[in-house]
Protein backbone atom coordinates (compact mmCIF):
# COMPACT_ATOMS: atom_id res chain seq x y z
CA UNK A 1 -2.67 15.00 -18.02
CA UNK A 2 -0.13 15.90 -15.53
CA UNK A 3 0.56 13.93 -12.57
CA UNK A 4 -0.81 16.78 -9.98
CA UNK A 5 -4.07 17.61 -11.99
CA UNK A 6 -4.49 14.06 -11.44
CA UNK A 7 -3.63 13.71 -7.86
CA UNK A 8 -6.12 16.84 -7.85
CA UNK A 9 -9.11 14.57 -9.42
CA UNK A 10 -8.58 12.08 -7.39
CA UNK A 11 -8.83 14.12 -4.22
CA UNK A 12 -11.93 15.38 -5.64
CA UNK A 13 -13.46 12.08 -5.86
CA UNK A 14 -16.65 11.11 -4.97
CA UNK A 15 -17.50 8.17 -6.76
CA UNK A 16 -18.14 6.13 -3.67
CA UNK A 17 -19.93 9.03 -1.57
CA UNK A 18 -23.38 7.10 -1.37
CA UNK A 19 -21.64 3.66 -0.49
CA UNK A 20 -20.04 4.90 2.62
CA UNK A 21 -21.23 5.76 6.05
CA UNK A 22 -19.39 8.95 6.15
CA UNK A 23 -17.45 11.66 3.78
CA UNK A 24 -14.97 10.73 0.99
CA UNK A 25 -11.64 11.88 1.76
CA UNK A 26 -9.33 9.88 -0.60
CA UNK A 27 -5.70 9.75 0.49
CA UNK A 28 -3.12 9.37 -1.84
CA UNK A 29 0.63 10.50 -1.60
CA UNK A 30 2.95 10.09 -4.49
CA UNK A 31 5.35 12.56 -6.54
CA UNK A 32 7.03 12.15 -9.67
CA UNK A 33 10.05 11.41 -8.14
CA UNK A 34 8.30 8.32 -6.26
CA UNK A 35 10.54 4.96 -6.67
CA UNK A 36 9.30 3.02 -3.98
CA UNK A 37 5.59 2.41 -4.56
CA UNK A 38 3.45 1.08 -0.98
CA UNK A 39 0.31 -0.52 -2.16
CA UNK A 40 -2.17 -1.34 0.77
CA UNK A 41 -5.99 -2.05 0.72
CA UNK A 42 -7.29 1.05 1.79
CA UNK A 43 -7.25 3.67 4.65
CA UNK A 44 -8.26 2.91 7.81
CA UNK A 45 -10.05 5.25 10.05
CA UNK A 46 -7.10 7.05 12.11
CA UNK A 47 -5.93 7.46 8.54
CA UNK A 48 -9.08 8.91 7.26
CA UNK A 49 -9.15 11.35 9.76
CA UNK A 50 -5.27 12.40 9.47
CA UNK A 51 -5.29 12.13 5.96
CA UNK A 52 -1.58 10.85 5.83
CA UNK A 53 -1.07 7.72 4.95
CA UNK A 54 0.15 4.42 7.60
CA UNK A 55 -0.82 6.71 10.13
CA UNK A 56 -1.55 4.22 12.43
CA UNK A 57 0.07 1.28 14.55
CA UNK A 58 0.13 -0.65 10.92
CA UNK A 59 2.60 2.40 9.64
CA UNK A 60 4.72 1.61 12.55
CA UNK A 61 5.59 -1.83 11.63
CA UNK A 62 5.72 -1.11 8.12
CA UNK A 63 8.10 1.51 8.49
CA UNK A 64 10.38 -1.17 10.74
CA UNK A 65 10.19 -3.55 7.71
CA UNK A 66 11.55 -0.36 5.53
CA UNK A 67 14.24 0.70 7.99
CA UNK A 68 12.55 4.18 7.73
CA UNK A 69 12.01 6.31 10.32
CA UNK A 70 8.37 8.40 10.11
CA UNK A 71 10.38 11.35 8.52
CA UNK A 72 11.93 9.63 5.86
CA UNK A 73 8.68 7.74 4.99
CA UNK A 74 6.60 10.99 4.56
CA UNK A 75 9.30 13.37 3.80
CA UNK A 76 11.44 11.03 1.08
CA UNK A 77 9.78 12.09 -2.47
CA UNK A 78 10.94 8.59 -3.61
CA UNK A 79 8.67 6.86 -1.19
CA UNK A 80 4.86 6.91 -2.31
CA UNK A 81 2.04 5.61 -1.66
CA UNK A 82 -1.56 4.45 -3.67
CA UNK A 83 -3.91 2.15 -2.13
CA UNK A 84 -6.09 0.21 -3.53
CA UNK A 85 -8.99 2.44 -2.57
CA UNK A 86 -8.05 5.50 -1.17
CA UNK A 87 -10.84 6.68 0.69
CA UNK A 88 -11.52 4.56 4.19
CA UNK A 89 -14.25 2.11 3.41
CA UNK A 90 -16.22 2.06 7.36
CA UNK A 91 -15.82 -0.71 9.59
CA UNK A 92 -17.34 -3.77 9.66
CA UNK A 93 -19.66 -5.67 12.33
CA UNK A 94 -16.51 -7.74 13.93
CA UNK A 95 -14.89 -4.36 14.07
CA UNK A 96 -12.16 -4.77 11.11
CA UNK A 97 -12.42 -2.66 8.22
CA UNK A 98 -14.65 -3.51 5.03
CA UNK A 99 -12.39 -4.63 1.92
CA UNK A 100 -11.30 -1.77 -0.53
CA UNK A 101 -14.20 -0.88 -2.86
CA UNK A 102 -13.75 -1.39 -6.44
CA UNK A 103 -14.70 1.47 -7.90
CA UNK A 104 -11.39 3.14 -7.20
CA UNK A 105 -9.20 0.47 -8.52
CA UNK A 106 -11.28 1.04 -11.83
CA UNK A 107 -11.47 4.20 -11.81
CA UNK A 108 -7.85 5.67 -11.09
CA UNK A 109 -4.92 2.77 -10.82
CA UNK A 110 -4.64 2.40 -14.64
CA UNK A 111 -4.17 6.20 -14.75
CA UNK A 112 -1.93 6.77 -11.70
CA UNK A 113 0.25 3.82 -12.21
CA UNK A 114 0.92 4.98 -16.06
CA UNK A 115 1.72 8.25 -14.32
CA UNK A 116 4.67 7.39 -12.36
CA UNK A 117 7.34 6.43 -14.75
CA UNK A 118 10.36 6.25 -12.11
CA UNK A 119 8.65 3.41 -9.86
CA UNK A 120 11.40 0.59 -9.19
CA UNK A 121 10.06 -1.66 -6.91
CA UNK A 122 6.12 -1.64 -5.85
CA UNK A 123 5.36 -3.19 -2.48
CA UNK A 124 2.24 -5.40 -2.46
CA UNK A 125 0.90 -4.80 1.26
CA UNK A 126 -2.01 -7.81 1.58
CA UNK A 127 -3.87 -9.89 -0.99
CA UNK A 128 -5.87 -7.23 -2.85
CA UNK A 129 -3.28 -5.69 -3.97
CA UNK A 130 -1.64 -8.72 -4.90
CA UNK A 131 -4.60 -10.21 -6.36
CA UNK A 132 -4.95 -6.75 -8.83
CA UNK A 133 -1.58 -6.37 -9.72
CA UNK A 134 -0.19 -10.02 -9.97
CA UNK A 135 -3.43 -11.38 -11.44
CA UNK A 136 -3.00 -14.96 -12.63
CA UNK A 137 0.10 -15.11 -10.96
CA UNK A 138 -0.96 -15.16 -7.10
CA UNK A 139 -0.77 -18.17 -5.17
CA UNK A 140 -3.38 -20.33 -3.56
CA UNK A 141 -3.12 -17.74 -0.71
CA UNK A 142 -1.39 -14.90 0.51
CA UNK A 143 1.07 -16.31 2.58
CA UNK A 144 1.83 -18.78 -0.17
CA UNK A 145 2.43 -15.75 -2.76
CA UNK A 146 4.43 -13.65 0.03
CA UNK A 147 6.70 -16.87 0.44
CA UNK A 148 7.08 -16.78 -3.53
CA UNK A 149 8.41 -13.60 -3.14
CA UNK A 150 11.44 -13.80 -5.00
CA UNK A 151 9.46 -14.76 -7.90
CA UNK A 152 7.65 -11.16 -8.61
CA UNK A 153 11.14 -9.27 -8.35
CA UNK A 154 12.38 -7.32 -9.73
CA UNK A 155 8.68 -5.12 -10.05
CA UNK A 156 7.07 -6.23 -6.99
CA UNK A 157 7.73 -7.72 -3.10
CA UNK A 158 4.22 -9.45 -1.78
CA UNK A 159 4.22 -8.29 1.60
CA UNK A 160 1.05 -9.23 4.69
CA UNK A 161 -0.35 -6.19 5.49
CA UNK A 162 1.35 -5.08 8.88
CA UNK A 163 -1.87 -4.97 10.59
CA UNK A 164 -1.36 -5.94 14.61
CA UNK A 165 -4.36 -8.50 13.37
CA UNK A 166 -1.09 -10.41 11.35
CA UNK A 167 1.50 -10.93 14.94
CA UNK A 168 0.54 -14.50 14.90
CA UNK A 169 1.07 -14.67 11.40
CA UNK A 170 4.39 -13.58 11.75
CA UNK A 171 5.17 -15.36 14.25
CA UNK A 172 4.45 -18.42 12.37
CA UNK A 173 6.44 -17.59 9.72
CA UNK A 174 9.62 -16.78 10.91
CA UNK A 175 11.31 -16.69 7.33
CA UNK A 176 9.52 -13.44 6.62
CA UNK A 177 11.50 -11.50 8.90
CA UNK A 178 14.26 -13.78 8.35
CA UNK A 179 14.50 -13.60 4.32
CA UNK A 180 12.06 -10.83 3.09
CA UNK A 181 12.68 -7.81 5.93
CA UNK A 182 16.63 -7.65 5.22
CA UNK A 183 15.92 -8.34 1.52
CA UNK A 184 13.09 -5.02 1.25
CA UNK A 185 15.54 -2.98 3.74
CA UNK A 186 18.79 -3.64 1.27
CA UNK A 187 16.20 -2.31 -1.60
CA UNK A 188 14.68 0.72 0.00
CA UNK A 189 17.97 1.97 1.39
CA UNK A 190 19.02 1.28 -2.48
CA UNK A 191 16.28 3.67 -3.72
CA UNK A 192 15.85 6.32 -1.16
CA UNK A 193 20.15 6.36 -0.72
CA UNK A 194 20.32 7.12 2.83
């Protein structure tokens, strides 16, 4: 199957309609050109309702850890991105989002992933999508397998998720912006040649 009849399934998607609170809208943005692979947890709600992906304050600081600018993270057909889950899973009672539902994962990665042939690098954004695609080979915890970065290279970079929930995070661990931030800057200006 083609890589946009695909994409065109999975927009279709509906396999979680009676689990959520409100419509399906999966969001997904890749190409067969994408090198750069962003894998997050799922959409959140500004990004539900925009349907472009890191549309949000999180998509600001991620896009300062790439040293991209909002047009060269949407408009680069090297840069994709796949979440975990792509449709927004509703917010929880302490007013974060719900974790990615599983269904997708199961139902689409295997076939999307085998579907992009050209991916270099694939950026683990938080510790589901660490936990799915390093398996075994996750740490005790996520800051623990984002400080073992250098191990996962040269297929993936654990990243925290850039969510303004992680500032004190990052301010407690300097060496992320320190070591990783130049490091995944050096490797997307690498891959996306600008």
């Amino acid at each position: 199957m083609s890589l946009p009849a695909l994409l065109d399934e999975i927009r279709a998607c509906r396999a979680c309609a009676g689990e959520l609170a409100h419509e399906p809208r999966p969001v997904v943005r890749v190409s067969e050109a994408t090198r750069l692979l962003i894998c997050g947890q799922a959409p959140g709600r500004r990004v539900h309702e925009s349907g472009l992906p890191f549309d949000d304050p999180s998509g600001d600081r991620l896009r300062q850890w790439l040293g991209v600018d909002r047009a060269a993270f949407y408009g680069h057909p090297a840069i994709g991105v796949a979440a975990m889950a792509f449709c927004f899973p509703g917010t929880d009672p302490k007013g974060g989002d719900y974790p990615p539902m599983p269904v997708c994962a199961q139902l689409w990665r295997p076939r999307l992933l085998a579907s992009l042939p050209n991916v270099e690098l694939t950026l683990l954004v938080g510790s589901y999508a660490q936990a799915w695609a390093l398996k075994g080979r996750v740490k005790a915890n996520m800051t623990e397998t984002v400080r073992a970065w250098r191990d996962y290279l040269p297929a993936y970079l654990p990243l925290p998720h850039p969510s303004w929930r992680n500032t004190g995070w990052l301010k407690r661990n300097p060496w992320f912006d320190d070591e990783v931030t130049p490091f995944l800057r050096g490797r997307v200006q690498d891959i996306i040649g600008t």
